[in-house]
C-alpha atoms as a PDB file:
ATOM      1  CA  UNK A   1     -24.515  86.709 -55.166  1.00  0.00           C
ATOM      2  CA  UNK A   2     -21.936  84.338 -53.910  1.00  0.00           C
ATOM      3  CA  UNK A   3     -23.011  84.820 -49.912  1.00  0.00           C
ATOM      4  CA  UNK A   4     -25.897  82.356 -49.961  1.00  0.00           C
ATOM      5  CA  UNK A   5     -27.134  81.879 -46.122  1.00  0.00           C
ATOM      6  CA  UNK A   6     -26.872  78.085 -45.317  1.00  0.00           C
ATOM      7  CA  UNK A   7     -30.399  78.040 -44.871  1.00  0.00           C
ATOM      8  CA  UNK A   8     -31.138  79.138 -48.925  1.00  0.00           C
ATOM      9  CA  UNK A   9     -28.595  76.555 -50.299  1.00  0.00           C
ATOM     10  CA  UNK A  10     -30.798  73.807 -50.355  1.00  0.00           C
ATOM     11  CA  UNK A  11     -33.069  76.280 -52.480  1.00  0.00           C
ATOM     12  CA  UNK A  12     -35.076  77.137 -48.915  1.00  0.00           C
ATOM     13  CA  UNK A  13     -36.009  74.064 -48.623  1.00  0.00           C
ATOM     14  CA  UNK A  14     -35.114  72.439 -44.886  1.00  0.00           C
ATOM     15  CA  UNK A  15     -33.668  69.249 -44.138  1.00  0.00           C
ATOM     16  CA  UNK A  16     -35.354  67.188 -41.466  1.00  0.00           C
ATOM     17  CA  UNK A  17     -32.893  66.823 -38.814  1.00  0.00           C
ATOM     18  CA  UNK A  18     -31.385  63.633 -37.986  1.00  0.00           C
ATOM     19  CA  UNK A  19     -29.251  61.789 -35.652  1.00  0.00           C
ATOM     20  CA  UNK A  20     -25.537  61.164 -37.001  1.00  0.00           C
ATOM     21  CA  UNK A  21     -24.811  57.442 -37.563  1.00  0.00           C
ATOM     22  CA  UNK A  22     -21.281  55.372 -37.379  1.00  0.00           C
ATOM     23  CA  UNK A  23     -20.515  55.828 -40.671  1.00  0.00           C
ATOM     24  CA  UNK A  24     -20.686  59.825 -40.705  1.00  0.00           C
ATOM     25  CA  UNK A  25     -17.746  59.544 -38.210  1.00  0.00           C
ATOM     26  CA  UNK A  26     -15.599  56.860 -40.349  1.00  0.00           C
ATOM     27  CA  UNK A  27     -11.795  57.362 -41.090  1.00  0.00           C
ATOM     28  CA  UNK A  28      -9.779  55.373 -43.217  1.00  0.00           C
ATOM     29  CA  UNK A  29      -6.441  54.333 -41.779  1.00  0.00           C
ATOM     30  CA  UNK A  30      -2.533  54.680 -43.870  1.00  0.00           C
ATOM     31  CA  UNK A  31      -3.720  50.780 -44.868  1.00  0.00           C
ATOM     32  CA  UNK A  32      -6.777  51.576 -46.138  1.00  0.00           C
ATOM     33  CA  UNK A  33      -8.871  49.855 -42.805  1.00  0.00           C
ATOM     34  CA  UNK A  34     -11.985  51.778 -42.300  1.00  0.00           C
ATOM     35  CA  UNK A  35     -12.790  52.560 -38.608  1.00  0.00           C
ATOM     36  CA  UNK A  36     -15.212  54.647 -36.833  1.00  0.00           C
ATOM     37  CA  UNK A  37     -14.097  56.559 -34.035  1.00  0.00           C
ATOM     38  CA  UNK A  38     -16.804  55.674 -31.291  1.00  0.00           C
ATOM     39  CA  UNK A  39     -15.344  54.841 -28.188  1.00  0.00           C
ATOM     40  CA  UNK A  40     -15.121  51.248 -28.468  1.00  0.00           C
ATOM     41  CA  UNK A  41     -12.799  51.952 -31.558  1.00  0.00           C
ATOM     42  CA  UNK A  42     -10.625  54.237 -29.865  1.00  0.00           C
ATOM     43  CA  UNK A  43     -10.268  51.782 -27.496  1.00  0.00           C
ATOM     44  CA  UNK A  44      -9.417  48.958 -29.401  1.00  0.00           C
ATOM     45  CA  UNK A  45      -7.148  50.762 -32.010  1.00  0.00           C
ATOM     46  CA  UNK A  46      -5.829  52.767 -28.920  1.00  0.00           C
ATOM     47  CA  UNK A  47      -4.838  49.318 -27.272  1.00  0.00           C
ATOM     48  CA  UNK A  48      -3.364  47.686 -30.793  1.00  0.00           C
ATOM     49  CA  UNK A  49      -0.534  50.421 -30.712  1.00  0.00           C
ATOM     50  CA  UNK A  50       0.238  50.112 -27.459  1.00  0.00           C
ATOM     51  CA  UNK A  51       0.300  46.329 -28.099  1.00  0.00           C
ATOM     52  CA  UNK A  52       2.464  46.761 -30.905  1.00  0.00           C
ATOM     53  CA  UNK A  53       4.599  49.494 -29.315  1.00  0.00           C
ATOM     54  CA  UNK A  54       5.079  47.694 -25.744  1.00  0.00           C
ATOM     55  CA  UNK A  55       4.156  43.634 -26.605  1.00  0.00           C
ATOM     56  CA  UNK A  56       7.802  41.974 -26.053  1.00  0.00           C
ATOM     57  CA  UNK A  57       7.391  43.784 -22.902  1.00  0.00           C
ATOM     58  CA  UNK A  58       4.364  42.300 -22.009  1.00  0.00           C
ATOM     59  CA  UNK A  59       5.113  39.088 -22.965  1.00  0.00           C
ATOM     60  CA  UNK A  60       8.057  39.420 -20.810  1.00  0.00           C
ATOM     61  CA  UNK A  61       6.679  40.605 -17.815  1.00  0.00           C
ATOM     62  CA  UNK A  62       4.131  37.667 -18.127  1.00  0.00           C
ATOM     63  CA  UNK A  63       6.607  35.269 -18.405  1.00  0.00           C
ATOM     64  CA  UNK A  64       8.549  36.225 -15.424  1.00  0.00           C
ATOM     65  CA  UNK A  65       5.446  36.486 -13.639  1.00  0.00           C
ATOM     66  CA  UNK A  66       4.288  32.755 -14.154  1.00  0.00           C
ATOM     67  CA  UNK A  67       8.448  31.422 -13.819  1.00  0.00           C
ATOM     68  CA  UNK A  68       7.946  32.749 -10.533  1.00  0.00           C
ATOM     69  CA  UNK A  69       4.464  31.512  -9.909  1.00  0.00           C
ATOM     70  CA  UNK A  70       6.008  28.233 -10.359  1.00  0.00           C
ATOM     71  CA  UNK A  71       9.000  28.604  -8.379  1.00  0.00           C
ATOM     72  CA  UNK A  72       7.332  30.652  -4.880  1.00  0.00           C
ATOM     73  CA  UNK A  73       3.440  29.044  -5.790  1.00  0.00           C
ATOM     74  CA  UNK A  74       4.186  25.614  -3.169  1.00  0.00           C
ATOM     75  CA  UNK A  75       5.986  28.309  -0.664  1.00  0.00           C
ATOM     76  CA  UNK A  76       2.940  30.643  -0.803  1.00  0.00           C
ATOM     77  CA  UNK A  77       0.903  27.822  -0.439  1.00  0.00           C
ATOM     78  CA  UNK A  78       2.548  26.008   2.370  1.00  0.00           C
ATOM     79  CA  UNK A  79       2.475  29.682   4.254  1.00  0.00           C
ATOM     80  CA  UNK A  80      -1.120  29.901   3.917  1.00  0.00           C
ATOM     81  CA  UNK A  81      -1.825  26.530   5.209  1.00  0.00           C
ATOM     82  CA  UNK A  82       0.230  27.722   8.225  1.00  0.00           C
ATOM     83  CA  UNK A  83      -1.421  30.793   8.730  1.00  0.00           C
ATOM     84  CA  UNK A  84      -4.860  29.101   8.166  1.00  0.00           C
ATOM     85  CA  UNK A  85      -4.003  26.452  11.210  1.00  0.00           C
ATOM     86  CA  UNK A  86      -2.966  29.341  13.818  1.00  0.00           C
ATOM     87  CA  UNK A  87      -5.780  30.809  12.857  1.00  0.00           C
ATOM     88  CA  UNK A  88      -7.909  27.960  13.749  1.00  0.00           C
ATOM     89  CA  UNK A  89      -5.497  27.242  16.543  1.00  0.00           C
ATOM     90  CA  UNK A  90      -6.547  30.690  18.178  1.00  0.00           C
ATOM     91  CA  UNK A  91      -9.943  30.157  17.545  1.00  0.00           C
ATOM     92  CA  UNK A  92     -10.280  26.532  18.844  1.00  0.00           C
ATOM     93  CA  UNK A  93     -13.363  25.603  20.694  1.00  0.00           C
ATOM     94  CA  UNK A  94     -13.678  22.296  22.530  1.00  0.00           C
ATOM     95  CA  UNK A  95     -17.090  22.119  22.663  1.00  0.00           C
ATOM     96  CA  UNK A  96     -16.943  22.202  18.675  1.00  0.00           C
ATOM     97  CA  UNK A  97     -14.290  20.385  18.698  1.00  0.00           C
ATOM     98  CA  UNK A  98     -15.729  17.449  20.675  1.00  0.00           C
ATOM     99  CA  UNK A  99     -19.161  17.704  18.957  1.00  0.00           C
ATOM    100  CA  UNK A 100     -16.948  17.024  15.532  1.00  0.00           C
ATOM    101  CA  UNK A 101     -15.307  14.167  17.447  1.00  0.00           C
ATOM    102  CA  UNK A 102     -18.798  12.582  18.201  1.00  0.00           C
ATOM    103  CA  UNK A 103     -19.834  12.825  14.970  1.00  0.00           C
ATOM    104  CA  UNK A 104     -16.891  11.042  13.246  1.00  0.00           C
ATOM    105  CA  UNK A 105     -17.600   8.265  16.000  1.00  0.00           C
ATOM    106  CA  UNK A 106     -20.778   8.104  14.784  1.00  0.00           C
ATOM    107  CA  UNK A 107     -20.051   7.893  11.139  1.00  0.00           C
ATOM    108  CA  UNK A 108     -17.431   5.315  11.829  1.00  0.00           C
ATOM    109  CA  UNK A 109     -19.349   2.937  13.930  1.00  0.00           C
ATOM    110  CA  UNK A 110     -22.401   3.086  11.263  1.00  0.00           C
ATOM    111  CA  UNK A 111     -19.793   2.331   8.171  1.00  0.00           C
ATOM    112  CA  UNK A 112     -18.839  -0.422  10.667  1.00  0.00           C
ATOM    113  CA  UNK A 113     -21.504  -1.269  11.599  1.00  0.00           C
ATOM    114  CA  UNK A 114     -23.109  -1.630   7.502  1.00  0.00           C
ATOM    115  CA  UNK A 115     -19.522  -3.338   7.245  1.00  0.00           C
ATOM    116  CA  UNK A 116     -20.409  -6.420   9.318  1.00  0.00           C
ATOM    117  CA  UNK A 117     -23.940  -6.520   7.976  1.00  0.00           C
ATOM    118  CA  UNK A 118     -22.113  -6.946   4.340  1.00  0.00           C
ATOM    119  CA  UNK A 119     -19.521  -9.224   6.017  1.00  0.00           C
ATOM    120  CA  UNK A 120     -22.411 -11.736   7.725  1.00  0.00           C
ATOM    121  CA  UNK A 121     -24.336 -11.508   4.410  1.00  0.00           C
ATOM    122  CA  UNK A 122     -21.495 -12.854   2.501  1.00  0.00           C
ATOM    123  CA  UNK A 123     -20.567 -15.199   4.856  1.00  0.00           C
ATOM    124  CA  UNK A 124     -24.086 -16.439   5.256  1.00  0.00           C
ATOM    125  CA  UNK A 125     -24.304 -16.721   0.784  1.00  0.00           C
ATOM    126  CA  UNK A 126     -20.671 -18.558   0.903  1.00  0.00           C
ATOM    127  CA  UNK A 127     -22.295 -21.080   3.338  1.00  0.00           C
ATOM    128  CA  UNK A 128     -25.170 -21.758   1.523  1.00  0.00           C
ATOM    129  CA  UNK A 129     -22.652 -22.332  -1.944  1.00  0.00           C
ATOM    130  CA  UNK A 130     -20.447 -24.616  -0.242  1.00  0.00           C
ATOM    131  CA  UNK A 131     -23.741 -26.177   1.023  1.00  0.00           C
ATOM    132  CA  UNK A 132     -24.662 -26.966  -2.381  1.00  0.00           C
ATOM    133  CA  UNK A 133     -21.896 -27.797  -3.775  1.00  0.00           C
ATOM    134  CA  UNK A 134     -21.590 -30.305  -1.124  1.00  0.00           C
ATOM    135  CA  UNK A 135     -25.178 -31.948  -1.903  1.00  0.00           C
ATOM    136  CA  UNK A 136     -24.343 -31.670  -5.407  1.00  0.00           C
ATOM    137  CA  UNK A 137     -21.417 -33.906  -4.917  1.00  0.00           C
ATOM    138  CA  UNK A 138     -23.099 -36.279  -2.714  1.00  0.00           C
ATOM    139  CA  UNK A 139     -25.774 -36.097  -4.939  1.00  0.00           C
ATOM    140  CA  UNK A 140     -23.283 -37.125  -8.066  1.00  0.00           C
ATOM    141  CA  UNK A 141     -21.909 -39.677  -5.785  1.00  0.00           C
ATOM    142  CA  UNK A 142     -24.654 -41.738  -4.995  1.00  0.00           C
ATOM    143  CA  UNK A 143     -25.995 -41.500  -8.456  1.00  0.00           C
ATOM    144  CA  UNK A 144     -22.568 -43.283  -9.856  1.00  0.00           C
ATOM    145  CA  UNK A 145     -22.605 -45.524  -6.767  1.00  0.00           C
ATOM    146  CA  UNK A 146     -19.415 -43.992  -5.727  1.00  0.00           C
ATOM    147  CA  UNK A 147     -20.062 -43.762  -2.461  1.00  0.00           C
ATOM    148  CA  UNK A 148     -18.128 -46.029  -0.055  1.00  0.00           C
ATOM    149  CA  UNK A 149     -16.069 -47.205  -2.462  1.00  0.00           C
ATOM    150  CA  UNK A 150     -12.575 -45.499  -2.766  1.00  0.00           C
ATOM    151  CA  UNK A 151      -9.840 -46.037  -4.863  1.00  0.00           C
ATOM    152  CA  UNK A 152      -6.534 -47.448  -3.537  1.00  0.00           C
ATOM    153  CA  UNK A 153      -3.800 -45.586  -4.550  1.00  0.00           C
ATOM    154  CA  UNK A 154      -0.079 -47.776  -4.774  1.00  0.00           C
ATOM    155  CA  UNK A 155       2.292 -46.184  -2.318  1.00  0.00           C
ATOM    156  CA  UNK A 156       5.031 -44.201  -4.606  1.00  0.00           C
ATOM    157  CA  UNK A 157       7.907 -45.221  -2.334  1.00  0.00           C
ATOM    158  CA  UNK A 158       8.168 -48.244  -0.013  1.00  0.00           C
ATOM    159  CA  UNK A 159       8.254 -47.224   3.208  1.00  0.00           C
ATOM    160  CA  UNK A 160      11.941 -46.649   5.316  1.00  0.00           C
ATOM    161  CA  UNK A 161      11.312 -49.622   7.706  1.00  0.00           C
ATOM    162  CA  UNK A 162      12.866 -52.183   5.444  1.00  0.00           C
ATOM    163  CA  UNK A 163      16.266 -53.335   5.949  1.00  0.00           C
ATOM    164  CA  UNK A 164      17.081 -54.515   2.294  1.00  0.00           C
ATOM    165  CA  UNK A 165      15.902 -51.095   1.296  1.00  0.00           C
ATOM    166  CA  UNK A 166      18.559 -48.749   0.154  1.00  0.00           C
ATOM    167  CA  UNK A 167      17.916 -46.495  -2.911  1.00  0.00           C
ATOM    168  CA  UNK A 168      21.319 -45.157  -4.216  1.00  0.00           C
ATOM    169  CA  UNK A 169      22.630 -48.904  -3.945  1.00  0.00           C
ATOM    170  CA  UNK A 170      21.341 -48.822  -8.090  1.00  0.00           C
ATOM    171  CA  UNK A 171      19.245 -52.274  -7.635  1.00  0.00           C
ATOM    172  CA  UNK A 172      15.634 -51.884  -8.515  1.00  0.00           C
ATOM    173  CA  UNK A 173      13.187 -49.477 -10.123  1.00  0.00           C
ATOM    174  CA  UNK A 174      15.414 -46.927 -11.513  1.00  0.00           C
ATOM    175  CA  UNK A 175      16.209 -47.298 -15.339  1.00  0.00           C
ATOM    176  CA  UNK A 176      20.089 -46.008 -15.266  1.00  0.00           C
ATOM    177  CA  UNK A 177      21.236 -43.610 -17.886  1.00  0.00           C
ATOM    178  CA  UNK A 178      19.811 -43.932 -21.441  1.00  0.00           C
ATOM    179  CA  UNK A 179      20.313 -41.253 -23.607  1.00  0.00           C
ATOM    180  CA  UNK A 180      18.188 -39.606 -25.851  1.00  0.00           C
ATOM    181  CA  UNK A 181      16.684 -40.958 -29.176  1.00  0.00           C
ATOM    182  CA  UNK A 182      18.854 -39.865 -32.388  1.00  0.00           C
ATOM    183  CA  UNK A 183      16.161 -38.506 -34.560  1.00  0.00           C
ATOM    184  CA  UNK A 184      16.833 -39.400 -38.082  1.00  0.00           C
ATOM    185  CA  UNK A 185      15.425 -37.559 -40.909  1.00  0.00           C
ATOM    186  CA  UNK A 186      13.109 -39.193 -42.891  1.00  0.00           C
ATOM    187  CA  UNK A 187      14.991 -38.853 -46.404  1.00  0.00           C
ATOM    188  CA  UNK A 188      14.090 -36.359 -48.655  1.00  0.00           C
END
């Protein structure tokens, strides 16, 4: 009586068959964190202890790494470059070479070229602004009846031919000394 066959358990009734999900294959962790164990989770909880077991050392390791990056990176780089011109060196063609040669002529006498078109156009606009400016002014001038007519200006020193003429001698225009004003308040 207490050997039932599997198969008479469920009173002999059959369970349809079906396909085992995530959660059948769940484990709960020491913490209490529930995980499955597909093998994504293996992975991933596989890859936190290592972390935790071997992350100074990683840390480490990348540090040194990118210290000297920094230090051999221009060295690496400036080898390289070297390399990259023997490389064209041995591979040089002069009929490439003078085809690129006739093309950078080309390119520079068109940018010259557009250069002196730019150059005569703004020339040619400056021109025409001091143009009218110019009949402006006239135009100004004959409307106020200036024209002809200029102003005399008095000469600021007399001129060097004159014998009587000697300017330290202290007889004429200059003032002398004076000193300043005493400004004296106002009361108050």
């Amino acid at each position: 009586m207490g050997d039932v066959p599997p198969e008479d358990a469920t009173g002999g009734e059959e369970t349809p068959s079906r396909e085992p999900s995530l959660f059948d294959k769940a484990s709960v962790s020491a913490g209490g964190q529930i995980y499955t164990d597909t093998e994504l989770g293996q992975y991933f909880y596989g890859g936190r202890g290592y972390l935790s077991q071997y992350g100074w050392y990683i840390v480490l390791v990348v540090v040194c790494v990118g210290v000297v990056w920094m230090k051999l990176g221009p060295a690496v780089k400036g080898w390289w470059a070297k390399r990259k011109q023997r490389e064209e060196e041995l591979n040089f063609d002069p009929v490439k070479a003078e085809q690129h040669e006739d093309g950078l002529l080309r390119a520079r006498e068109r940018m010259q070229r557009l250069q002196d078109e730019r150059a005569a156009e703004h020339q040619q606009k400056a021109e025409e602004r001091s143009a009218e400016e110019r009949d402006e002014k006239i135009n100004q001038w004959e409307t106020f009846g200036v024209v002809g007519k200029s102003k005399k200006t008095k000469p600021s020193a007399p001129p060097p031919s004159r014998r009587d003429y000697f300017p330290m001698s202290g007889h004429g225009g200059g003032g002398g000394y004076r000193p300043a004003r005493r400004n004296v308040g106002g009361g108050g």
